[in-house]
PDB file of N, CA and C in Angstrom:
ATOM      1  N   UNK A   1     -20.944  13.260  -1.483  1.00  0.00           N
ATOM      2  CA  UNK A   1     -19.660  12.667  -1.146  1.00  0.00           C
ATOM      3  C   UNK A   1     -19.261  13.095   0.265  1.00  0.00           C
ATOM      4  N   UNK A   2     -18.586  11.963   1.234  1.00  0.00           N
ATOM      5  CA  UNK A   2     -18.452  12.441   2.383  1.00  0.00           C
ATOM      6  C   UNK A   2     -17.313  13.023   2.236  1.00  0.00           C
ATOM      7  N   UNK A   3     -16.202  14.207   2.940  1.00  0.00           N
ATOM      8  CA  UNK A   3     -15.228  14.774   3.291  1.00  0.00           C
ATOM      9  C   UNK A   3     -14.255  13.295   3.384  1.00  0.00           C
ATOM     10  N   UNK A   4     -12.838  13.063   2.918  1.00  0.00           N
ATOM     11  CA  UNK A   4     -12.315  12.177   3.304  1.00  0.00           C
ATOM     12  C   UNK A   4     -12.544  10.956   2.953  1.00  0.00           C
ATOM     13  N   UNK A   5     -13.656  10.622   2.110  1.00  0.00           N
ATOM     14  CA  UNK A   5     -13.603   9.480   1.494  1.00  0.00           C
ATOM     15  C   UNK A   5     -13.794   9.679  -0.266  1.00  0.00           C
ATOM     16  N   UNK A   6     -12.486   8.558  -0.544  1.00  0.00           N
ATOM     17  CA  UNK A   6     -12.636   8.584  -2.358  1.00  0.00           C
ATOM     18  C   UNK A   6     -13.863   8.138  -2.941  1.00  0.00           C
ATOM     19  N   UNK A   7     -14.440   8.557  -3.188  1.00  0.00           N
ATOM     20  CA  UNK A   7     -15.458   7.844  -4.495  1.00  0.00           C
ATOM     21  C   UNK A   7     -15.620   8.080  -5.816  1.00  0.00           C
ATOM     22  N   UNK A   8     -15.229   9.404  -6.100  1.00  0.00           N
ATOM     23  CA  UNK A   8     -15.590   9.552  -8.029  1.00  0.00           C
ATOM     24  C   UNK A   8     -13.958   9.407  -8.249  1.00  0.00           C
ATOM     25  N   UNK A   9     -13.361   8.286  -9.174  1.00  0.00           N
ATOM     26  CA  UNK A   9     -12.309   8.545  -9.467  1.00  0.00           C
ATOM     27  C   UNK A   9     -12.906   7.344 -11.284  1.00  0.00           C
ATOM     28  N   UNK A  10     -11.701   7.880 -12.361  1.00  0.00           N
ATOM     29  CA  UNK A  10     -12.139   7.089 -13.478  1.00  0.00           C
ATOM     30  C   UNK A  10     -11.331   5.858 -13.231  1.00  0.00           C
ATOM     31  N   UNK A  11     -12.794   5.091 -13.893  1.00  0.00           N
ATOM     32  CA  UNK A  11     -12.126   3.472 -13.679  1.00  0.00           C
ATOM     33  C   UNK A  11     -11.581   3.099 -14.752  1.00  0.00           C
ATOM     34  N   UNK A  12     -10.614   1.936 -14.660  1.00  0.00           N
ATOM     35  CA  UNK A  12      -9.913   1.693 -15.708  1.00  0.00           C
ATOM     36  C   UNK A  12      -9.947   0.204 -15.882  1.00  0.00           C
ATOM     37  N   UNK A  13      -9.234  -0.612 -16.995  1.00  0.00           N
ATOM     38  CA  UNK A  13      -9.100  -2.896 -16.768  1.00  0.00           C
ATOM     39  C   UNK A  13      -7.509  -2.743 -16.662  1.00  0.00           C
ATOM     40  N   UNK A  14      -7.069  -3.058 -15.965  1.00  0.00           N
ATOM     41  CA  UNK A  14      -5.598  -3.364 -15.783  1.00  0.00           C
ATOM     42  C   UNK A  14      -5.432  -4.833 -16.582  1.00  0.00           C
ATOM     43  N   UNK A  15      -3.530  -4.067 -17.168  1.00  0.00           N
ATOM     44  CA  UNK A  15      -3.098  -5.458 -18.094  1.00  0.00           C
ATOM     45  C   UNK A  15      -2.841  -6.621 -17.436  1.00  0.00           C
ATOM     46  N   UNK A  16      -3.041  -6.780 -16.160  1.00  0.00           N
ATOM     47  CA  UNK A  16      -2.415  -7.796 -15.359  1.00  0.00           C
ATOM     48  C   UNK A  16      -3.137  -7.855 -14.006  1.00  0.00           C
ATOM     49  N   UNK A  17      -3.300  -8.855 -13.755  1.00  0.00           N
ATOM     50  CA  UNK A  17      -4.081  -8.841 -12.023  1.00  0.00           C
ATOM     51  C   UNK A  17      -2.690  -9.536 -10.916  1.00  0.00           C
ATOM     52  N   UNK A  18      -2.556  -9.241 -10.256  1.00  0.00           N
ATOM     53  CA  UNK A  18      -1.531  -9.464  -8.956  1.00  0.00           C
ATOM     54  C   UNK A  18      -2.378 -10.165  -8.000  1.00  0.00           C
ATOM     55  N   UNK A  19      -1.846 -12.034  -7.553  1.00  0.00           N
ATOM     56  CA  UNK A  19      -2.375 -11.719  -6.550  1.00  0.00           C
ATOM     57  C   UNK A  19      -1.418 -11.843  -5.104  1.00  0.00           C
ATOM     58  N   UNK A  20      -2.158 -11.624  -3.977  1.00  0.00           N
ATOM     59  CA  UNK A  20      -1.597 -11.518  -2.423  1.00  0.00           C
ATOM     60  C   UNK A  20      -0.802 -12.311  -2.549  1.00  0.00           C
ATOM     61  N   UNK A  21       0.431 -12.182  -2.273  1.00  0.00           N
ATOM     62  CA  UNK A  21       1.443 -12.753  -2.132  1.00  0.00           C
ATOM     63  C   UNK A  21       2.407 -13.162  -3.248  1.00  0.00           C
ATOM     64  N   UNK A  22       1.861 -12.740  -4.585  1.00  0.00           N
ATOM     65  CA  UNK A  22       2.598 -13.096  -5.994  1.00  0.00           C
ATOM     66  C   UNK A  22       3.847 -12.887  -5.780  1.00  0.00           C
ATOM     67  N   UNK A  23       4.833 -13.855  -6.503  1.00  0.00           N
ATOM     68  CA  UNK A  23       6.234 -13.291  -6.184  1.00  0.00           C
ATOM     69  C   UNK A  23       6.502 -12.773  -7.652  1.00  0.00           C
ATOM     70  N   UNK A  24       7.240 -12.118  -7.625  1.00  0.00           N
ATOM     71  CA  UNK A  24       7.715 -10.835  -8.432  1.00  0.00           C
ATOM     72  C   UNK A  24       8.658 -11.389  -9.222  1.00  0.00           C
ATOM     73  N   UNK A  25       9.983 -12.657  -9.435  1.00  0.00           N
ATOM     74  CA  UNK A  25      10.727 -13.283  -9.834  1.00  0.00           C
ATOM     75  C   UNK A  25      10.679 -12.945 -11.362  1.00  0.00           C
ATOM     76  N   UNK A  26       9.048 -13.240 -11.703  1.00  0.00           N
ATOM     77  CA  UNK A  26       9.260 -13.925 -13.023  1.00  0.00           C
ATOM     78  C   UNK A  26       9.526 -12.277 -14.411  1.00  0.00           C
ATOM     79  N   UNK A  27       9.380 -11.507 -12.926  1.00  0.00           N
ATOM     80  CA  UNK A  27       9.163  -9.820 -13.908  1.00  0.00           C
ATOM     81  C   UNK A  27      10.581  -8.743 -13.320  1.00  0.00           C
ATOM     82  N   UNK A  28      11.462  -9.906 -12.887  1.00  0.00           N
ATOM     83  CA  UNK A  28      12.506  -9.401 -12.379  1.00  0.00           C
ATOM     84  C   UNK A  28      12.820  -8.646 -11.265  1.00  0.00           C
ATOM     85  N   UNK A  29      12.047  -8.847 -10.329  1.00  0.00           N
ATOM     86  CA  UNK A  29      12.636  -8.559  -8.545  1.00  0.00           C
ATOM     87  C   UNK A  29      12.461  -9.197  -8.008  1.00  0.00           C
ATOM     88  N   UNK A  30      13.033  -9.278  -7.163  1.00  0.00           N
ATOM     89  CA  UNK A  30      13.246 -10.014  -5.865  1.00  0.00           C
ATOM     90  C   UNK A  30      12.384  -9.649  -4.847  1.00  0.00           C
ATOM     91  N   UNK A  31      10.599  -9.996  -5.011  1.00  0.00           N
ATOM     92  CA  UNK A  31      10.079  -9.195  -4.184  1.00  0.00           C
ATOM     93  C   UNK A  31       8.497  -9.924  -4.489  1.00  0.00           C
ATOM     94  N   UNK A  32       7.713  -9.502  -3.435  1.00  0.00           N
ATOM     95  CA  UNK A  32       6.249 -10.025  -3.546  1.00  0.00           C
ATOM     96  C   UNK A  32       4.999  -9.081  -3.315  1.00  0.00           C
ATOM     97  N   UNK A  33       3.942  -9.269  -3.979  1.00  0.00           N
ATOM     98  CA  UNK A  33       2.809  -8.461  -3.540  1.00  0.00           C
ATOM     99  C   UNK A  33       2.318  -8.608  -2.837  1.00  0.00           C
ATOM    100  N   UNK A  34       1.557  -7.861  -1.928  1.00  0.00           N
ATOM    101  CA  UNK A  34       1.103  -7.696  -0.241  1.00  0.00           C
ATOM    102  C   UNK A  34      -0.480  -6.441  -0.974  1.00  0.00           C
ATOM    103  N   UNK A  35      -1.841  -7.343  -1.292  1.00  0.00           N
ATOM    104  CA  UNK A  35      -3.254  -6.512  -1.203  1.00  0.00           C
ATOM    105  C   UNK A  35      -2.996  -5.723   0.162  1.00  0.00           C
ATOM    106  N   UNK A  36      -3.428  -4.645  -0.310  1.00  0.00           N
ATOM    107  CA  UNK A  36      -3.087  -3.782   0.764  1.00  0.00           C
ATOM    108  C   UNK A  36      -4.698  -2.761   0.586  1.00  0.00           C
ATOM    109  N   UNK A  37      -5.935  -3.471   0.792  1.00  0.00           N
ATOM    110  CA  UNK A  37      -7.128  -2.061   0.572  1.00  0.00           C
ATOM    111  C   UNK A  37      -7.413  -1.060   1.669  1.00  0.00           C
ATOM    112  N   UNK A  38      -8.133  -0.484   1.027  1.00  0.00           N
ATOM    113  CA  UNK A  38      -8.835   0.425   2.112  1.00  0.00           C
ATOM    114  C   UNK A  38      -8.459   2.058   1.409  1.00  0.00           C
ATOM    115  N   UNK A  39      -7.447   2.253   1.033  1.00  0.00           N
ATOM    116  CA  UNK A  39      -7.209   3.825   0.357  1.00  0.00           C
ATOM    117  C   UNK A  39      -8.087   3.833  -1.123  1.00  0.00           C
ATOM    118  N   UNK A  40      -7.807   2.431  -1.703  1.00  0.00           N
ATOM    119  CA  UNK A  40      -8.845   2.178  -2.793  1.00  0.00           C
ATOM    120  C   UNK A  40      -8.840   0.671  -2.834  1.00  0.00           C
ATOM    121  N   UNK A  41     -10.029   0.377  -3.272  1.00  0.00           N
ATOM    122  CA  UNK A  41      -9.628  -1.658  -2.730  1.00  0.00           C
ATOM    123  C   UNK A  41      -8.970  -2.269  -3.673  1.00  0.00           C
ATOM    124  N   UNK A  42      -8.296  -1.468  -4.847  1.00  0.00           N
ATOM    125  CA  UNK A  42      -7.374  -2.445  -5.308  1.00  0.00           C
ATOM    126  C   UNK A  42      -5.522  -1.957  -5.361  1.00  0.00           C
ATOM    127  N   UNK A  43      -5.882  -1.558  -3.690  1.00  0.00           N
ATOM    128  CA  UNK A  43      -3.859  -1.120  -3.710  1.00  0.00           C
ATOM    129  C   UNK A  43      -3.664  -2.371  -2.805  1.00  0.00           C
ATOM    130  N   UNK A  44      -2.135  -2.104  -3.667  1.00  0.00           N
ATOM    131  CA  UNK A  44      -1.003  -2.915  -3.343  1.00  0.00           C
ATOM    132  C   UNK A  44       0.052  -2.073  -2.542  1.00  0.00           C
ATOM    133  N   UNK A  45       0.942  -3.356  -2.003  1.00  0.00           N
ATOM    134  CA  UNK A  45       2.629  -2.811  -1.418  1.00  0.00           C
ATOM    135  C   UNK A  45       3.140  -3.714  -2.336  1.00  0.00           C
ATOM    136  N   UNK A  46       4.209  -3.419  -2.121  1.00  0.00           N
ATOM    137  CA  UNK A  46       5.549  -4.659  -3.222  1.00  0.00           C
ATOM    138  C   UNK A  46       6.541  -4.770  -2.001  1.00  0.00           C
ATOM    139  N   UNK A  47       6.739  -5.779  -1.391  1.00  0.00           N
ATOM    140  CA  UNK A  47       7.907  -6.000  -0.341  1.00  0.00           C
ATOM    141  C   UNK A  47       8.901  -6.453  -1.391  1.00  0.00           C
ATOM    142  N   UNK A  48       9.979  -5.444  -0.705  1.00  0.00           N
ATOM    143  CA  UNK A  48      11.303  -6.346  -1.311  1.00  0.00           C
ATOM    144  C   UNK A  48      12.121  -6.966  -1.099  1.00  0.00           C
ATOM    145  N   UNK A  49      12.640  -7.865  -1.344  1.00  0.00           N
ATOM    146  CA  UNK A  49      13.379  -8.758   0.043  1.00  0.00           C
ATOM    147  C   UNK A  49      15.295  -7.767   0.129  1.00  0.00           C
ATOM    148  N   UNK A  50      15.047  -7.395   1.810  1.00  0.00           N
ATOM    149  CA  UNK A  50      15.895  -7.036   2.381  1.00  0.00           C
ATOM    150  C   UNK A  50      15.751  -5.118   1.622  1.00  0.00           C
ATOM    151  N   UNK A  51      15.086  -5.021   0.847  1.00  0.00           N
ATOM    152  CA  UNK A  51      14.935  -3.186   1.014  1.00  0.00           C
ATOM    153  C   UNK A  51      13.623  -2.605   1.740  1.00  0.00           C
ATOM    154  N   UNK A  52      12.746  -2.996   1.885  1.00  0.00           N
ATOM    155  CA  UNK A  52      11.725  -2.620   2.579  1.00  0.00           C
ATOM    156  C   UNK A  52      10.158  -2.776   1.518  1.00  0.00           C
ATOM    157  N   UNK A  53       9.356  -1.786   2.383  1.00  0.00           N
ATOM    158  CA  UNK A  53       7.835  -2.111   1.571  1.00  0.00           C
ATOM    159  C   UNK A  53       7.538  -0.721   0.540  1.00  0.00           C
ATOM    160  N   UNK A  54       6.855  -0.833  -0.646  1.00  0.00           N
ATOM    161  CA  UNK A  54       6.300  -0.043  -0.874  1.00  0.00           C
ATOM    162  C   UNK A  54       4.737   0.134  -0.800  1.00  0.00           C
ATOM    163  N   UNK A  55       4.773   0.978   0.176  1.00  0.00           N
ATOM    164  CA  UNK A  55       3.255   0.781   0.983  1.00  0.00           C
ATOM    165  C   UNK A  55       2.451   1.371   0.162  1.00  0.00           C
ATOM    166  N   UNK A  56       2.571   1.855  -1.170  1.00  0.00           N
ATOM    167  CA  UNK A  56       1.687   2.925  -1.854  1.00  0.00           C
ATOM    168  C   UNK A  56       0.757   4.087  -0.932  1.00  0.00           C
ATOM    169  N   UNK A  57      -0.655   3.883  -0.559  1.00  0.00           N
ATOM    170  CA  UNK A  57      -1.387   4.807  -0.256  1.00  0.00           C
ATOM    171  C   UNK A  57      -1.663   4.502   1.240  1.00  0.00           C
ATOM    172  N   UNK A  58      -1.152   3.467   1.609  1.00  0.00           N
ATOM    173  CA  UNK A  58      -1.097   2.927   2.775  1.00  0.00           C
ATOM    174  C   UNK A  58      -1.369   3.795   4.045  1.00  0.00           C
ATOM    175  N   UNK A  59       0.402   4.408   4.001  1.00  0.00           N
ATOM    176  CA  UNK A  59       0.777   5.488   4.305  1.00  0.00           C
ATOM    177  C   UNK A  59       1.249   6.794   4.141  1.00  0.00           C
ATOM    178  N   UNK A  60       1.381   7.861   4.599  1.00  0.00           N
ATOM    179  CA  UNK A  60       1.949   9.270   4.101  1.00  0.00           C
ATOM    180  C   UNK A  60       2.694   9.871   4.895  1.00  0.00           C
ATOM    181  N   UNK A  61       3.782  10.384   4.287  1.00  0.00           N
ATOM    182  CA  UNK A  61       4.807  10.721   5.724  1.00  0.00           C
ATOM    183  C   UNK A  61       4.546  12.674   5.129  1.00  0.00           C
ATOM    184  N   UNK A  62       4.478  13.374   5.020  1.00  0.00           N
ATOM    185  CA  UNK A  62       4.179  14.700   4.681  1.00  0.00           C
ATOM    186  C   UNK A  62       4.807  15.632   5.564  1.00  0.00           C
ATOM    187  N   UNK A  63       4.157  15.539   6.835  1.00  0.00           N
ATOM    188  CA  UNK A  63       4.701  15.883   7.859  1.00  0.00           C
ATOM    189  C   UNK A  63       5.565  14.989   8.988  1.00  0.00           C
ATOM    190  N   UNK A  64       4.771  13.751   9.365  1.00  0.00           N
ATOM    191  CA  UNK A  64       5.220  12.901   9.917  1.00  0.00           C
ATOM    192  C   UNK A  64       4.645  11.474   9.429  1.00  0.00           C
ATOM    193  N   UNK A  65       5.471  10.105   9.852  1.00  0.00           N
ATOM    194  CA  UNK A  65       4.348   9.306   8.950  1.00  0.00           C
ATOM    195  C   UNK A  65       3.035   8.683   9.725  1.00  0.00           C
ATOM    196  N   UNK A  66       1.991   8.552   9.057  1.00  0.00           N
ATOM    197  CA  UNK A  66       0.598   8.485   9.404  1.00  0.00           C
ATOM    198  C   UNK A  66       0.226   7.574   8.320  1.00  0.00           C
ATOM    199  N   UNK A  67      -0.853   7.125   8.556  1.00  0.00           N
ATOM    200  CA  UNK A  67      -1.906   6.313   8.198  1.00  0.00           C
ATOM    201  C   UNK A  67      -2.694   7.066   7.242  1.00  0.00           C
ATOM    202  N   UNK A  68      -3.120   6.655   5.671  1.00  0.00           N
ATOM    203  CA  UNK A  68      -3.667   7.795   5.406  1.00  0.00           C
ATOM    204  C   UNK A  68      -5.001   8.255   5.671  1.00  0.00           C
ATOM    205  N   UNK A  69      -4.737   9.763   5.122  1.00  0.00           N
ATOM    206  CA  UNK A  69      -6.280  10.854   5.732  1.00  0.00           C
ATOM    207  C   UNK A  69      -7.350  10.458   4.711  1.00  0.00           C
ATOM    208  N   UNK A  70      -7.305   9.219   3.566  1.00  0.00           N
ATOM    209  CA  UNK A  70      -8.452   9.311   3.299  1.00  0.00           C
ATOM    210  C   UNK A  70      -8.882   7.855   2.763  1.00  0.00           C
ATOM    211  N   UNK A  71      -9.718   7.673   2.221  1.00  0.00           N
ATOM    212  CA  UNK A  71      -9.758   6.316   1.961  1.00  0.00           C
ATOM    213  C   UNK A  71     -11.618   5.874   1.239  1.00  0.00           C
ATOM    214  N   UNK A  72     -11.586   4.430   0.686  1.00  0.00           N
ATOM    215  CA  UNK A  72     -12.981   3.781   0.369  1.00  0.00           C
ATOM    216  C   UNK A  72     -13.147   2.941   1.887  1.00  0.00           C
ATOM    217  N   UNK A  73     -12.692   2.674   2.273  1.00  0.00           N
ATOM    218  CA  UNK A  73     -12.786   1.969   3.613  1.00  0.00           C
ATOM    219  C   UNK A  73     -11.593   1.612   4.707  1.00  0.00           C
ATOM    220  N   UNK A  74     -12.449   3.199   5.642  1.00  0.00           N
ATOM    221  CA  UNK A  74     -11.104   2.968   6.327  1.00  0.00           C
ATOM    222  C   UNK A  74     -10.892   1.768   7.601  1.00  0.00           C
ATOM    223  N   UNK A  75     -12.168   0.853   7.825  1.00  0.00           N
ATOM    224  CA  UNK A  75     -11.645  -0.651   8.335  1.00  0.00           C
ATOM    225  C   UNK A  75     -10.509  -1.364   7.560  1.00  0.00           C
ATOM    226  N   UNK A  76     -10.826  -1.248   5.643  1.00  0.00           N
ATOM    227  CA  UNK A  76      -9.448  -2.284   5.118  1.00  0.00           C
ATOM    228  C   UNK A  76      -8.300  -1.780   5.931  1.00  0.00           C
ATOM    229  N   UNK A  77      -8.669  -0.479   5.600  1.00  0.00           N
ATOM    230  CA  UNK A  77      -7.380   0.756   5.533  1.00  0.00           C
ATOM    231  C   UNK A  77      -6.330   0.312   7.031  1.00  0.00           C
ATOM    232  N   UNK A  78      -6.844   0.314   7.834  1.00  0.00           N
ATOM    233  CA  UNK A  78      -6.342   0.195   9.040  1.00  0.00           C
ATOM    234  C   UNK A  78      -6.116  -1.491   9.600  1.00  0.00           C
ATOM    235  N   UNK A  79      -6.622  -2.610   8.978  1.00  0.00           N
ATOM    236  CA  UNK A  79      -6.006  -3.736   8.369  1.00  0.00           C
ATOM    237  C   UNK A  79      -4.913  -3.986   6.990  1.00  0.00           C
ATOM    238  N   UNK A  80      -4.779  -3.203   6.783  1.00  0.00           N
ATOM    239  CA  UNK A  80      -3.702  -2.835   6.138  1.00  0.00           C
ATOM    240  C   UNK A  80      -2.251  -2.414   6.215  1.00  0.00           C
ATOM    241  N   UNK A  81      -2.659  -1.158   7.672  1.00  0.00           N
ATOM    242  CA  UNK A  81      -1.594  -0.781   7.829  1.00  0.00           C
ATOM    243  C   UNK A  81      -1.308  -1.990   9.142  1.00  0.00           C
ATOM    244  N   UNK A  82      -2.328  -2.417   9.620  1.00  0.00           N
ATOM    245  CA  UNK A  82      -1.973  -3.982  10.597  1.00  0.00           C
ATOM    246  C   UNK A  82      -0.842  -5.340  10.024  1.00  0.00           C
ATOM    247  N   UNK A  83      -1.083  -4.997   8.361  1.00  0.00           N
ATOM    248  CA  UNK A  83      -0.631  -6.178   7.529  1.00  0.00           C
ATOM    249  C   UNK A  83       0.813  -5.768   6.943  1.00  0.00           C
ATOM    250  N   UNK A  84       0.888  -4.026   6.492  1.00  0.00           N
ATOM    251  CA  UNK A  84       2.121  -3.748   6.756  1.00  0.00           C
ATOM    252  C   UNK A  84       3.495  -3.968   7.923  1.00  0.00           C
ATOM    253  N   UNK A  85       2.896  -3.816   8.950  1.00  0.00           N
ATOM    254  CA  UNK A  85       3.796  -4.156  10.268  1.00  0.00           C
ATOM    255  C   UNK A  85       3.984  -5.748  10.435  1.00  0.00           C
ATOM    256  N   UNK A  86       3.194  -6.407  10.423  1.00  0.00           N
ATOM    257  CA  UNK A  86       3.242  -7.542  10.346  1.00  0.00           C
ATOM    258  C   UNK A  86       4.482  -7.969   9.014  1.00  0.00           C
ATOM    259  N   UNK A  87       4.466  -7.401   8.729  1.00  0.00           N
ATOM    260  CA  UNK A  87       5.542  -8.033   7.266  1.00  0.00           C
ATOM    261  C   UNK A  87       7.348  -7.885   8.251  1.00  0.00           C
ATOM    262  N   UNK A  88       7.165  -7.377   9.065  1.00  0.00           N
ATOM    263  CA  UNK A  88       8.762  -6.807   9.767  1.00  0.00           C
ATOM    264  C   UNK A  88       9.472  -6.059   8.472  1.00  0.00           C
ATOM    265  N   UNK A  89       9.021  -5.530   7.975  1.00  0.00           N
ATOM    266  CA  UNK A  89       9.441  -4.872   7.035  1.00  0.00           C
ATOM    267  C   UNK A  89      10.013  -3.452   7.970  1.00  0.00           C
ATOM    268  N   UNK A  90      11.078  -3.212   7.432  1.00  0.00           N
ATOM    269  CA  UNK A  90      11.860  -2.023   8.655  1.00  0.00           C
ATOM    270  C   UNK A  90      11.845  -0.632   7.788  1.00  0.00           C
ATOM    271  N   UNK A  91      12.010  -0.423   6.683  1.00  0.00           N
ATOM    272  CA  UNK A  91      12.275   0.611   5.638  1.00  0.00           C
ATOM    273  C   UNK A  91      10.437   0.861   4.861  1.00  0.00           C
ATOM    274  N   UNK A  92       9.856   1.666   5.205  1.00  0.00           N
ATOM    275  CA  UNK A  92       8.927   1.962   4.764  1.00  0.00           C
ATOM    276  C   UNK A  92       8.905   3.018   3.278  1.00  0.00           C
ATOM    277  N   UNK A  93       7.813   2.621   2.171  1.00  0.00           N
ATOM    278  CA  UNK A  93       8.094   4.343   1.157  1.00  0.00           C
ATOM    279  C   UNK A  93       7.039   3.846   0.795  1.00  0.00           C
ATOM    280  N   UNK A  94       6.068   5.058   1.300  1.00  0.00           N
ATOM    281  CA  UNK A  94       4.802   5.435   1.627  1.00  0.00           C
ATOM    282  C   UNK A  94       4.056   5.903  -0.002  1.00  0.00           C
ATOM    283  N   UNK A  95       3.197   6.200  -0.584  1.00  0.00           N
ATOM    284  CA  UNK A  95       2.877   6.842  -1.876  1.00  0.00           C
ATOM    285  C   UNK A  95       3.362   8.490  -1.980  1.00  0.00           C
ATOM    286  N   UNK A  96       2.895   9.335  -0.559  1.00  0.00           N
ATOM    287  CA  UNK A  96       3.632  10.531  -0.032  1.00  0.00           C
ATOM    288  C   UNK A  96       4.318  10.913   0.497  1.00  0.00           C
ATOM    289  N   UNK A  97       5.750  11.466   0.050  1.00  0.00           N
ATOM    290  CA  UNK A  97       6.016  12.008   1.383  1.00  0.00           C
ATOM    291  C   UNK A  97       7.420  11.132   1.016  1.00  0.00           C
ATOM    292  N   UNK A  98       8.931  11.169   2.179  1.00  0.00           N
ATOM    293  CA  UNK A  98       9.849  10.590   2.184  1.00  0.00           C
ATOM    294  C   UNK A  98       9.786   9.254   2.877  1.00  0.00           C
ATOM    295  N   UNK A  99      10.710   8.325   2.514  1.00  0.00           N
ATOM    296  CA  UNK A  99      10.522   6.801   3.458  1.00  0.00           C
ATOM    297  C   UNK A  99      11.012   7.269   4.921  1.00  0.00           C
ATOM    298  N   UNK A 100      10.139   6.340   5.444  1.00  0.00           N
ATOM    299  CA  UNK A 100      10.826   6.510   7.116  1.00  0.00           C
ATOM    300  C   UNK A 100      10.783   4.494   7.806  1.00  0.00           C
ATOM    301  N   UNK A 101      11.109   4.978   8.801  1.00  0.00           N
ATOM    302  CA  UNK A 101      11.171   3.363   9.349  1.00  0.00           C
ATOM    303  C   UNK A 101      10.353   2.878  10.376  1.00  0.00           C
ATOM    304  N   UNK A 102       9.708   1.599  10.383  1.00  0.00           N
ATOM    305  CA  UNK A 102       9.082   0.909  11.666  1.00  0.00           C
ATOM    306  C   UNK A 102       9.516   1.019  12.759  1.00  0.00           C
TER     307      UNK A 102
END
């Protein structure tokens, strides 16, 4: 295993598949899914309209916020955090760490 990249984690079948851009309406928010890979290729964000993104593993604010330190591929990874900004999403909350802003 290289330093910094995930690979042994247990796999699981999720009850539900999401896809890019699903809107959230029918499960009660006001909000849409945004594929977000590269920390593991099947994370998501949930934008919400007018509160911000939840970037899951996206990002990590710990110390300051960053891009995260590890990942299955950190090309998605960093198209990802390309696809986060792109959303103008202003209120960020990262998987670690406190929200901070664009």
């Amino acid at each position: 295993m290289i330093p910094g990249i995930i690979a042994d984690f247990e796999k699981f079948e999720p009850d539900i598949l999401l896809e890019d851009g699903a809107d959230l309406a029918d499960h009660g928010f006001d909000a849409r899914v945004l594929h977000l890979p590269g920390h593991t290729r099947g994370s998501i964000g949930i934008l919400a309209e007018g509160c911000g993104l939840i970037a899951g593993d996206v990002y990590s604010n710990k110390k300051e916020p960053e891009i995260a330190d590890n990942a299955v591929d950190y090309d998605l990874l960093m198209k990802s955090a390309g696809k986060v900004k792109s959303t103008g999403a202003r209120n960020i909350y990262p998987g670690h760490g406190l929200p901070f802003s664009l």
